[in-house]
C-alpha atoms as a PDB file:
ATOM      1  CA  UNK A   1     129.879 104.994  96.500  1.00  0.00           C
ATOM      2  CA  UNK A   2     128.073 108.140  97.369  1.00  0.00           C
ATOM      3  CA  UNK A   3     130.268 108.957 100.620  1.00  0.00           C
ATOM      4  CA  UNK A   4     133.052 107.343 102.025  1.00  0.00           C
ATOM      5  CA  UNK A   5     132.099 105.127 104.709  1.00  0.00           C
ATOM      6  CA  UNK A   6     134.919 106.470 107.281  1.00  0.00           C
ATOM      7  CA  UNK A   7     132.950 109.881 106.241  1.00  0.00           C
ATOM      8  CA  UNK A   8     129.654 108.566 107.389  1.00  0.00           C
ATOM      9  CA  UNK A   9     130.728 106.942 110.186  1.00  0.00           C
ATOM     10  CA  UNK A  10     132.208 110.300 111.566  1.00  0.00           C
ATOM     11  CA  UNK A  11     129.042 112.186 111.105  1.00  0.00           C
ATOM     12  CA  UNK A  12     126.934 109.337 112.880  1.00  0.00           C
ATOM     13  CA  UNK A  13     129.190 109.137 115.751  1.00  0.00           C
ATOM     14  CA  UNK A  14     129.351 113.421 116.010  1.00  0.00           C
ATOM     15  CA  UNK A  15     125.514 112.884 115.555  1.00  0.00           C
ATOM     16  CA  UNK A  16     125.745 110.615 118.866  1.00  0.00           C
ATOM     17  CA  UNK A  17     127.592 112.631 120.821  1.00  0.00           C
ATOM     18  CA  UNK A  18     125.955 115.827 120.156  1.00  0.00           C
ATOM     19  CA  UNK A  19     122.540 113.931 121.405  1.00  0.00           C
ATOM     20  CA  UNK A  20     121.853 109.960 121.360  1.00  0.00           C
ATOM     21  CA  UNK A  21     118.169 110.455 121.264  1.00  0.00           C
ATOM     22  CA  UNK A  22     118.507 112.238 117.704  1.00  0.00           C
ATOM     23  CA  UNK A  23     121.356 109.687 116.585  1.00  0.00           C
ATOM     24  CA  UNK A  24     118.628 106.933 117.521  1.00  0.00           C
ATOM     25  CA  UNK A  25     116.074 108.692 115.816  1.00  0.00           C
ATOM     26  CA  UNK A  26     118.205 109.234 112.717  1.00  0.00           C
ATOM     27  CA  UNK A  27     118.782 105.075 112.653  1.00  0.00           C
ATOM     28  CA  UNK A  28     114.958 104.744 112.637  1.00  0.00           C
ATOM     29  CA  UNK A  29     113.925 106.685 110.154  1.00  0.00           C
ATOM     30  CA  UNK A  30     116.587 105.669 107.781  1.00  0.00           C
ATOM     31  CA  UNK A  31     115.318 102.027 108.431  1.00  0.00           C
ATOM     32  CA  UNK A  32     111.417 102.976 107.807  1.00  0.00           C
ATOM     33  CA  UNK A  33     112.301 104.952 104.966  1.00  0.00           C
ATOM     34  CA  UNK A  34     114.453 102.515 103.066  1.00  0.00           C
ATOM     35  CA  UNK A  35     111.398  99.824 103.925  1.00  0.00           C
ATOM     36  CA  UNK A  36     109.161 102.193 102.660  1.00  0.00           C
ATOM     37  CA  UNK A  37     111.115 102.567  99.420  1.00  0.00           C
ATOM     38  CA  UNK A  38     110.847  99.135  98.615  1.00  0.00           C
ATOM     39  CA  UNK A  39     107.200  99.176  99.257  1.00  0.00           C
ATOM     40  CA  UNK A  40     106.854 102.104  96.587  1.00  0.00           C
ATOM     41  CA  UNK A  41     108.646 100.275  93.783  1.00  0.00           C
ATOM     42  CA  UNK A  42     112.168 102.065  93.755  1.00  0.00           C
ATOM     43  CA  UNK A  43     115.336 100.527  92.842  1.00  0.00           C
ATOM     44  CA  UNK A  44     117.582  99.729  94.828  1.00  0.00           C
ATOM     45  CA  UNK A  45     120.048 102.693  93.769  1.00  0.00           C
ATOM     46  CA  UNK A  46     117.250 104.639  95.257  1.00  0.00           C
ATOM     47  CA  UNK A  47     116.717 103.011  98.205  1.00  0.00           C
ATOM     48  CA  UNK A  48     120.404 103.165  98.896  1.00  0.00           C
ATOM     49  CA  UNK A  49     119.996 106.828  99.106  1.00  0.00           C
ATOM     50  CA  UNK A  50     117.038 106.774 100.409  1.00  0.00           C
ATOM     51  CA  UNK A  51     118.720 104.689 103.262  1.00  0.00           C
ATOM     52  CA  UNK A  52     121.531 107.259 103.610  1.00  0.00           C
ATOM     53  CA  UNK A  53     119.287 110.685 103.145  1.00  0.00           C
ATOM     54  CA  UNK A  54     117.154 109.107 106.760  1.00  0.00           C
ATOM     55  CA  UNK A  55     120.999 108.646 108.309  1.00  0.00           C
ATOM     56  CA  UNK A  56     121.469 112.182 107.935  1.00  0.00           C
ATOM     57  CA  UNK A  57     118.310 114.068 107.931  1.00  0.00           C
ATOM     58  CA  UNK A  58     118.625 115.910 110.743  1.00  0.00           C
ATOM     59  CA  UNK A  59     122.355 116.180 110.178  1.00  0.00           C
ATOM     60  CA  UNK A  60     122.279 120.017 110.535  1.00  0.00           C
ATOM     61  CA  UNK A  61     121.001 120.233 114.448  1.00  0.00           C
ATOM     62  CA  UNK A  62     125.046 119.693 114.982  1.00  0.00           C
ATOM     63  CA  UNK A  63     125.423 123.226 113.794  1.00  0.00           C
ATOM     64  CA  UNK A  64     122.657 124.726 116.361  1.00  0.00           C
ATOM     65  CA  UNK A  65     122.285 124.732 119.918  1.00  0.00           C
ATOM     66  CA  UNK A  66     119.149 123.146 120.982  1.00  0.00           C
ATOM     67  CA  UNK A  67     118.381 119.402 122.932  1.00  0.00           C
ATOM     68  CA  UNK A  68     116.158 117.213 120.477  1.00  0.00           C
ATOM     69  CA  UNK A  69     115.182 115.275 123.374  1.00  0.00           C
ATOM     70  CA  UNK A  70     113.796 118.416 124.998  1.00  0.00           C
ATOM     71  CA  UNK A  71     112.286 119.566 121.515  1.00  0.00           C
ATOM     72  CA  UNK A  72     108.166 118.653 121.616  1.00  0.00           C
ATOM     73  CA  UNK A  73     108.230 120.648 125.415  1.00  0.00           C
ATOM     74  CA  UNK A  74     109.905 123.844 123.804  1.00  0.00           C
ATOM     75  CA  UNK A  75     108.193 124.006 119.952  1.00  0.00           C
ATOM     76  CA  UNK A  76     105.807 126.963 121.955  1.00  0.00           C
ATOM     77  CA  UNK A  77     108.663 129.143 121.900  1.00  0.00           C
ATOM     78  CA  UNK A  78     108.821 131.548 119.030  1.00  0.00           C
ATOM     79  CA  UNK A  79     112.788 131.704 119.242  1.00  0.00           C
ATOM     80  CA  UNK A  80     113.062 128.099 119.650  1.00  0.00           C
ATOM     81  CA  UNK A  81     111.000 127.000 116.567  1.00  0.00           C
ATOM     82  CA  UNK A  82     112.702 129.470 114.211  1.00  0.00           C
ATOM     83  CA  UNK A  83     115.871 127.773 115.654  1.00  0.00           C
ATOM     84  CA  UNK A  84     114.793 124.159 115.145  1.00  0.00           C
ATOM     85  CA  UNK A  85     113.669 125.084 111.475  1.00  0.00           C
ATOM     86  CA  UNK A  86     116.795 126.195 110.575  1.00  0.00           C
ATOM     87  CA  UNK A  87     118.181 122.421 110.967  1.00  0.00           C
ATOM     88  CA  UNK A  88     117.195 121.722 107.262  1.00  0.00           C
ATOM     89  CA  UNK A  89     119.250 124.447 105.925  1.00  0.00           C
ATOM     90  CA  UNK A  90     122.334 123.608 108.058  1.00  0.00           C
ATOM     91  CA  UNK A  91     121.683 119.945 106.968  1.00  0.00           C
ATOM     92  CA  UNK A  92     122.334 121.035 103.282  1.00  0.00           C
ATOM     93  CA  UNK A  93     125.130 123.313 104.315  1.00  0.00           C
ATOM     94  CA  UNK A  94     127.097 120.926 105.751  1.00  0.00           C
ATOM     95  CA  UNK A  95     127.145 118.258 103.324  1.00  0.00           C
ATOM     96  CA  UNK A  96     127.420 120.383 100.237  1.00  0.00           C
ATOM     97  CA  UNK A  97     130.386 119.005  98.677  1.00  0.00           C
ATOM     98  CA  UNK A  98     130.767 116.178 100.550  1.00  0.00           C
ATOM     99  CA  UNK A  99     127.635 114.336  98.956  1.00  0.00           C
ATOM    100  CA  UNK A 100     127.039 114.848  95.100  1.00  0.00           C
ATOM    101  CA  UNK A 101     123.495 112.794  95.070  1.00  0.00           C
ATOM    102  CA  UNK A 102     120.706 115.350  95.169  1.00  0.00           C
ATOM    103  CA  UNK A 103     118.057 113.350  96.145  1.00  0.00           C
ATOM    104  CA  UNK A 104     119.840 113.353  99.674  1.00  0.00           C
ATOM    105  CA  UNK A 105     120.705 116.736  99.832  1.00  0.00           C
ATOM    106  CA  UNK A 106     117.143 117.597  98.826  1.00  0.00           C
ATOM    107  CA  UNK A 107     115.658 115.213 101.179  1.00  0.00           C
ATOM    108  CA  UNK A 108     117.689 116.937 104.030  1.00  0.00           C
ATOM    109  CA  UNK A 109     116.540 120.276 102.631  1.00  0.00           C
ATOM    110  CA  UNK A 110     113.198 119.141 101.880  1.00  0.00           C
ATOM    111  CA  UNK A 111     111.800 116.898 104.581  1.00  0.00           C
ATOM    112  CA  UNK A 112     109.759 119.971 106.349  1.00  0.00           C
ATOM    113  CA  UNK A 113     108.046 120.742 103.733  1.00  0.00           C
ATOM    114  CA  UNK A 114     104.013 119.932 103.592  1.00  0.00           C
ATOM    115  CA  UNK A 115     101.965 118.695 101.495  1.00  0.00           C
ATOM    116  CA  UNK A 116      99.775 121.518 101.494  1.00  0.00           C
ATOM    117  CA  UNK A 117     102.339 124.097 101.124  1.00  0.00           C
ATOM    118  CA  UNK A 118     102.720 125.541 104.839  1.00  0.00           C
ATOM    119  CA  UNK A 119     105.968 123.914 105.665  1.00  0.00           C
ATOM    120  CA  UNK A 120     109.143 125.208 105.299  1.00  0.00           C
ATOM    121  CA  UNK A 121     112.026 125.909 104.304  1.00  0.00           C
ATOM    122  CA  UNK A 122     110.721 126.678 100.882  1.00  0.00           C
ATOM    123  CA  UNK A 123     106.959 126.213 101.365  1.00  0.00           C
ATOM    124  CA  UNK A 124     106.697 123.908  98.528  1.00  0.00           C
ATOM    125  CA  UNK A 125     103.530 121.960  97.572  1.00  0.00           C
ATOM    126  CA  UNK A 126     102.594 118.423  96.303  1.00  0.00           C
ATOM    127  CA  UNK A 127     104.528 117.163  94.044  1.00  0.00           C
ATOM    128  CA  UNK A 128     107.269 120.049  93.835  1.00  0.00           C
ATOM    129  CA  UNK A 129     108.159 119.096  97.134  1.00  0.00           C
ATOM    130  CA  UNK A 130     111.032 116.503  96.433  1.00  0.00           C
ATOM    131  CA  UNK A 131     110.141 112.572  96.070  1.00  0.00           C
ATOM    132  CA  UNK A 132     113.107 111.409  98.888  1.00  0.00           C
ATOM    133  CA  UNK A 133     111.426 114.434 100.635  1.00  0.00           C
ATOM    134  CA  UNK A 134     108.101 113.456 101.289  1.00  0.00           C
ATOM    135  CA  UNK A 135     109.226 109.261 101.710  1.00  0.00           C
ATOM    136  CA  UNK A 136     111.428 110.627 104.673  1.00  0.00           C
ATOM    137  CA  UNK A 137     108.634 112.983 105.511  1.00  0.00           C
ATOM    138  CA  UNK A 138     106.116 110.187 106.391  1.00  0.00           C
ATOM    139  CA  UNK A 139     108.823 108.049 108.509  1.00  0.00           C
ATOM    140  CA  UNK A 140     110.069 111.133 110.367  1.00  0.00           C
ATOM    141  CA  UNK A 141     106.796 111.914 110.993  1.00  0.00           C
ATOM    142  CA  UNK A 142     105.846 108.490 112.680  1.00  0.00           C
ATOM    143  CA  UNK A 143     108.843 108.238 114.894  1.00  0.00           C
ATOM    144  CA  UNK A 144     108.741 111.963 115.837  1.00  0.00           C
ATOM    145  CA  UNK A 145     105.338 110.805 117.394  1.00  0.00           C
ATOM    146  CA  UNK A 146     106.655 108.029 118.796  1.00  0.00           C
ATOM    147  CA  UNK A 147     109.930 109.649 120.298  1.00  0.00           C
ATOM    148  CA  UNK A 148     107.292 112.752 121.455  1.00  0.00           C
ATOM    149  CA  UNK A 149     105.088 109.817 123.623  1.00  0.00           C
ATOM    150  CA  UNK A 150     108.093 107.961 125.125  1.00  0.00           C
ATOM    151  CA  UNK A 151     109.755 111.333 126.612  1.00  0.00           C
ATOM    152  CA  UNK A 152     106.083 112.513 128.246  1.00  0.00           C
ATOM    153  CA  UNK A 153     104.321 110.376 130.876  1.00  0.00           C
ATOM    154  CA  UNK A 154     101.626 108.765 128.448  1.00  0.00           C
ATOM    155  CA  UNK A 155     101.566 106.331 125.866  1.00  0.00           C
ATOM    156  CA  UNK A 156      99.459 106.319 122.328  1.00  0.00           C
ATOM    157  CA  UNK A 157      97.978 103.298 121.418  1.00  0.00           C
ATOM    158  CA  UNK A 158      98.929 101.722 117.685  1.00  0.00           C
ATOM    159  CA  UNK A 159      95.653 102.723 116.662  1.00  0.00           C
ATOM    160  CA  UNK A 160      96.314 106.457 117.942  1.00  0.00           C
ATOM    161  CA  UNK A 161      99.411 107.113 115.990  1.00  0.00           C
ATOM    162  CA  UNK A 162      97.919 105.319 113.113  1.00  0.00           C
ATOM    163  CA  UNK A 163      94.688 108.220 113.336  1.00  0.00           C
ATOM    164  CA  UNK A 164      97.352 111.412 113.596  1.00  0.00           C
ATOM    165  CA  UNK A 165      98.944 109.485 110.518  1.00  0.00           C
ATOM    166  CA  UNK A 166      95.650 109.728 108.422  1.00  0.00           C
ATOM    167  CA  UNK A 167      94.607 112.658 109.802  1.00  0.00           C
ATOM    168  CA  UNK A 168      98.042 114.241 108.421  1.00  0.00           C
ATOM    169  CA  UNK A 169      97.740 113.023 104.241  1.00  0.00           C
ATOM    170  CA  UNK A 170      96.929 115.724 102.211  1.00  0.00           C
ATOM    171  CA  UNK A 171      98.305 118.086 104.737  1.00  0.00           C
ATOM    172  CA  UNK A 172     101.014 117.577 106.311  1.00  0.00           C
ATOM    173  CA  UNK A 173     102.212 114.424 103.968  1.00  0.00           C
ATOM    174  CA  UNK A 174     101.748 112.761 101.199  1.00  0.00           C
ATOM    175  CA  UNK A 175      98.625 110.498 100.482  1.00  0.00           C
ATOM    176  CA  UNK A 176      99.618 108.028  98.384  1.00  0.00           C
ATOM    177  CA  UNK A 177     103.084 107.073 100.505  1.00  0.00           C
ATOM    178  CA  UNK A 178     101.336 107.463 104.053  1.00  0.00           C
ATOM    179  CA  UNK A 179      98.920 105.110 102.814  1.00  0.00           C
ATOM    180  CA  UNK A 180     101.466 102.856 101.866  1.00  0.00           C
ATOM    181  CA  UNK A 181     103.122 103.108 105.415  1.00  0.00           C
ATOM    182  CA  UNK A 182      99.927 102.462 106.823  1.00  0.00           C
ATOM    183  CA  UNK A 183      99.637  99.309 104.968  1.00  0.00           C
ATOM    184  CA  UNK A 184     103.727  98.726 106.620  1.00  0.00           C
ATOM    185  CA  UNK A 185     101.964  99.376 109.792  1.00  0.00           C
ATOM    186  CA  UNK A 186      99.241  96.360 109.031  1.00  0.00           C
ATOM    187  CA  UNK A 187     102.403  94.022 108.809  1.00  0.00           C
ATOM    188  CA  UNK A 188     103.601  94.416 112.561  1.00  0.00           C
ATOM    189  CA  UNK A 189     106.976  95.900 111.590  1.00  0.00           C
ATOM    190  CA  UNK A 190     109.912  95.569 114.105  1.00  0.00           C
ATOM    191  CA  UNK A 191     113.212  96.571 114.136  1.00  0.00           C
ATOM    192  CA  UNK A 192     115.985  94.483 113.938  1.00  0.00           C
ATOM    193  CA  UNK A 193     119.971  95.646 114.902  1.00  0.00           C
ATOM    194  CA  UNK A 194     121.664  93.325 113.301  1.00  0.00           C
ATOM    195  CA  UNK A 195     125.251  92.414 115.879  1.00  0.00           C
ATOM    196  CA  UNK A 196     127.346  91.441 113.209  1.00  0.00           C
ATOM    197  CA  UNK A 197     128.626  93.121 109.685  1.00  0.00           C
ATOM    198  CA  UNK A 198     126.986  96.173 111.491  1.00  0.00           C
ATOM    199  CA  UNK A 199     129.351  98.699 111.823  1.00  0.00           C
ATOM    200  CA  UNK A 200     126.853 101.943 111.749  1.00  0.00           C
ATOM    201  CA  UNK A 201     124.813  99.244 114.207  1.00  0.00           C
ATOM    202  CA  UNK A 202     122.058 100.239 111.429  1.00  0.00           C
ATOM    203  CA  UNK A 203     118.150  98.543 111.911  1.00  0.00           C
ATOM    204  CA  UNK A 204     116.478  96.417 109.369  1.00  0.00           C
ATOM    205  CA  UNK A 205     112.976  95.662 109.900  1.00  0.00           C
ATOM    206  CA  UNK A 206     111.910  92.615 110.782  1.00  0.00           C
ATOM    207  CA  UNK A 207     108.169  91.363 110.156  1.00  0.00           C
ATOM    208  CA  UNK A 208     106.634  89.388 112.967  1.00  0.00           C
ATOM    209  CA  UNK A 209     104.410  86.224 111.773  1.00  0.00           C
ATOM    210  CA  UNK A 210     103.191  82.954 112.914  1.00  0.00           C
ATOM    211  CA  UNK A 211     105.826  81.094 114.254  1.00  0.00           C
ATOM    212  CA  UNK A 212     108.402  81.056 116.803  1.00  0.00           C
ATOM    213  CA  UNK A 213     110.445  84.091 117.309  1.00  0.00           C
ATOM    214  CA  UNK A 214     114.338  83.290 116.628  1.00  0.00           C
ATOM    215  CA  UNK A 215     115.877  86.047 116.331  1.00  0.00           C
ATOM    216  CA  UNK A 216     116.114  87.076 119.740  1.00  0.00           C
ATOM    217  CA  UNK A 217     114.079  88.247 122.973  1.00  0.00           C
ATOM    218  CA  UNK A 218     111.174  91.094 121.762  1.00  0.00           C
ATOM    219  CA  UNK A 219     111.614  94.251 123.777  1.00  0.00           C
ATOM    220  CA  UNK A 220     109.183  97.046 123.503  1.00  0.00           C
ATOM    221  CA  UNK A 221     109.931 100.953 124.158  1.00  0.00           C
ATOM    222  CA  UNK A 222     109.642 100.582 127.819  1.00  0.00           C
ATOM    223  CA  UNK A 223     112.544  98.004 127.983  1.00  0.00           C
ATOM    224  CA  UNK A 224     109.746  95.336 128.699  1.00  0.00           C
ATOM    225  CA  UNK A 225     110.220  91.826 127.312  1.00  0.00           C
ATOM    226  CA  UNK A 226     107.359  90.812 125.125  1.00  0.00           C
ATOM    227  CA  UNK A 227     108.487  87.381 124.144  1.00  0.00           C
ATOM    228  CA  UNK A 228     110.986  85.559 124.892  1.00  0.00           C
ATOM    229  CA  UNK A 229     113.692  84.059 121.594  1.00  0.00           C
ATOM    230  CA  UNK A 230     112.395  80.700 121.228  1.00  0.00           C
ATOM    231  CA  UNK A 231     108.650  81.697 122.454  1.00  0.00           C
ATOM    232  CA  UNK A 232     105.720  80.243 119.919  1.00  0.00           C
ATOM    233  CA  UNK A 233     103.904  82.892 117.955  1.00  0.00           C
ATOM    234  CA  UNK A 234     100.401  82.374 117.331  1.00  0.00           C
ATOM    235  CA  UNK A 235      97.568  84.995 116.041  1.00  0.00           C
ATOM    236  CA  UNK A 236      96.097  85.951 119.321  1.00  0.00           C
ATOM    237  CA  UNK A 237     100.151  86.978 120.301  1.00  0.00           C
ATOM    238  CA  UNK A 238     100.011  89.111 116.935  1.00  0.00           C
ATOM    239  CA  UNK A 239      96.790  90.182 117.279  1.00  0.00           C
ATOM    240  CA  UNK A 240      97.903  91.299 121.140  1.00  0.00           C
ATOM    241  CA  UNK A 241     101.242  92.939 120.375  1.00  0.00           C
ATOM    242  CA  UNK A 242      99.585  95.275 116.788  1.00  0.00           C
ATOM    243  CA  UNK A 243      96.980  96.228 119.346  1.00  0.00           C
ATOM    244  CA  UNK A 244      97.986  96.540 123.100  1.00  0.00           C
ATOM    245  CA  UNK A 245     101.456  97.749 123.377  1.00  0.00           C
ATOM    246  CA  UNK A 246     102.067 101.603 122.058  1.00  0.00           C
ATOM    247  CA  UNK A 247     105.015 102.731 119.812  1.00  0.00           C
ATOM    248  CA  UNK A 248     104.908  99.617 118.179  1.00  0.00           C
ATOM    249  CA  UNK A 249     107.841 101.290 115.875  1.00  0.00           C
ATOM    250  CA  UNK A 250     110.360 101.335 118.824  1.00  0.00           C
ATOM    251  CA  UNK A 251     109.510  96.958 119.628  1.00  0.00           C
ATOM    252  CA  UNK A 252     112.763  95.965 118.987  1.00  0.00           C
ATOM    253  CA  UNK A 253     114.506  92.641 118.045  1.00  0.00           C
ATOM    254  CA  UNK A 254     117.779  92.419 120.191  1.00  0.00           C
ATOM    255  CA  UNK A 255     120.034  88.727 118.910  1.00  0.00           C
ATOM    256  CA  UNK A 256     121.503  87.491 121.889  1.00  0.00           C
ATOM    257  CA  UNK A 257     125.165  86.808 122.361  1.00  0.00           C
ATOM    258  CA  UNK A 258     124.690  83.581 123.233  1.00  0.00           C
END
């Protein structure tokens, strides 16, 4: 085991009290990036840590003082970026010694890195920019956008994000795993918190298709019921839900209790 699950569990609930939004975030991106793992061909040793690096990613804003949820509004500020950078560093900090993989530790160093070289903390390039790095790049990327759109007072339509996502390869991320997201995209991901053998209350994602959807009522960022658990699922519902309603990332499956 890489760390000790009462370990993790500590640093998930600190990362929840220091700010839910980020804790939430965290959860996300650990979910796209383990999917996106699996889409790329790694094993499942990989994913695993892949699954763990998303967890923690952002691990290191416990050691600085800033609000994530106030983050995209305060980015103009010299003093406040050179703050928020320093995250990655902390992240490393923190956890060296208590996690031996590097492929987390590098992904938590590594995720602000760009593809073309102008990121930081290192300003690393291509492919010397970590492999965990860029996979968590990519899914931190789309739910930063999506997070970014729910705090303001408009919403981006699928096909928006989807543009900023292609207009970022080759600069900001990778080509060959944001194209590989975007063809995660195509599949009308959802996420899916699982209520029991859930202890982190970690997502999975959950692929809508024709069909009736069973796993519970479909909720999208705004709180807003989609459909109903038990409601039919044809191709104009599909075609309706990729298209119409924004931050199609944050459309997730709750199970009832009942």
């Amino acid at each position: 085991m890489m760390i000790k699950n009462h370990i993790l569990e500590i640093l998930i609930l600190a990362q929840h009290k220091a700010d839910p939004q980020l804790a939430l975030h965290c959860k996300r991106v650990s979910c796209f990036s383990y999917e996106l793992s699996k889409l790329l061909g790694q094993d499942e040793k990989f994913n695993k840590e892949i699954l763990l690096a998303g967890l923690l990613h952002d691990i290191g804003f416990l050691k600085i003082d800033i609000d994530f949820s106030d983050v995209h509004m305060r980015m103009a500020s010299t003093s406040d970026l050179e703050i928020f950078k320093s995250h990655s560093i902390e992240g490393e900090r923190l956890l060296d010694g208590v996690i031996k993989k590097n492929i987390v530790l590098q992904a938590i160093r590594s995720h602000h890195e760009r593809f073309n070289g102008e990121g930081y903390p290192d300003q690393l390039a291509e492919d010397a920019i970590p492999f965990s790095a860029r996979i968590i790049a990519v899914a931190d990327f789309y739910d930063t956008l999506l997070v970014g759109e729910m705090f303001g007072n408009s919403r981006s339509s699928p096909g928006d994000v989807k543009n900023k996502l292609r207009e970022a390869k080759g600069i900001g991320l990778d080509p060959e795993i944001t194209d590989t997201f975007l063809d995660l995209l195509d599949k009308i991901p959802v996420l899916f918190q699982p209520l029991t053998n859930n202890l982190l209350n970690l997502y999975r994602i959950h692929y809508l298709d024709i069909g009736e959807c069973e796993l519970g009522d479909l909720i999208n960022q705004d709180g807003n019921v989609i459909l109903k658990q038990g409601s039919t699922i044809d191709q104009n519902i599909l075609t309706k839900i990729q298209k119409t309603y924004p931050g199609q990332k944050t459309i997730r499956v709750i199970q009832n209790n009942t």
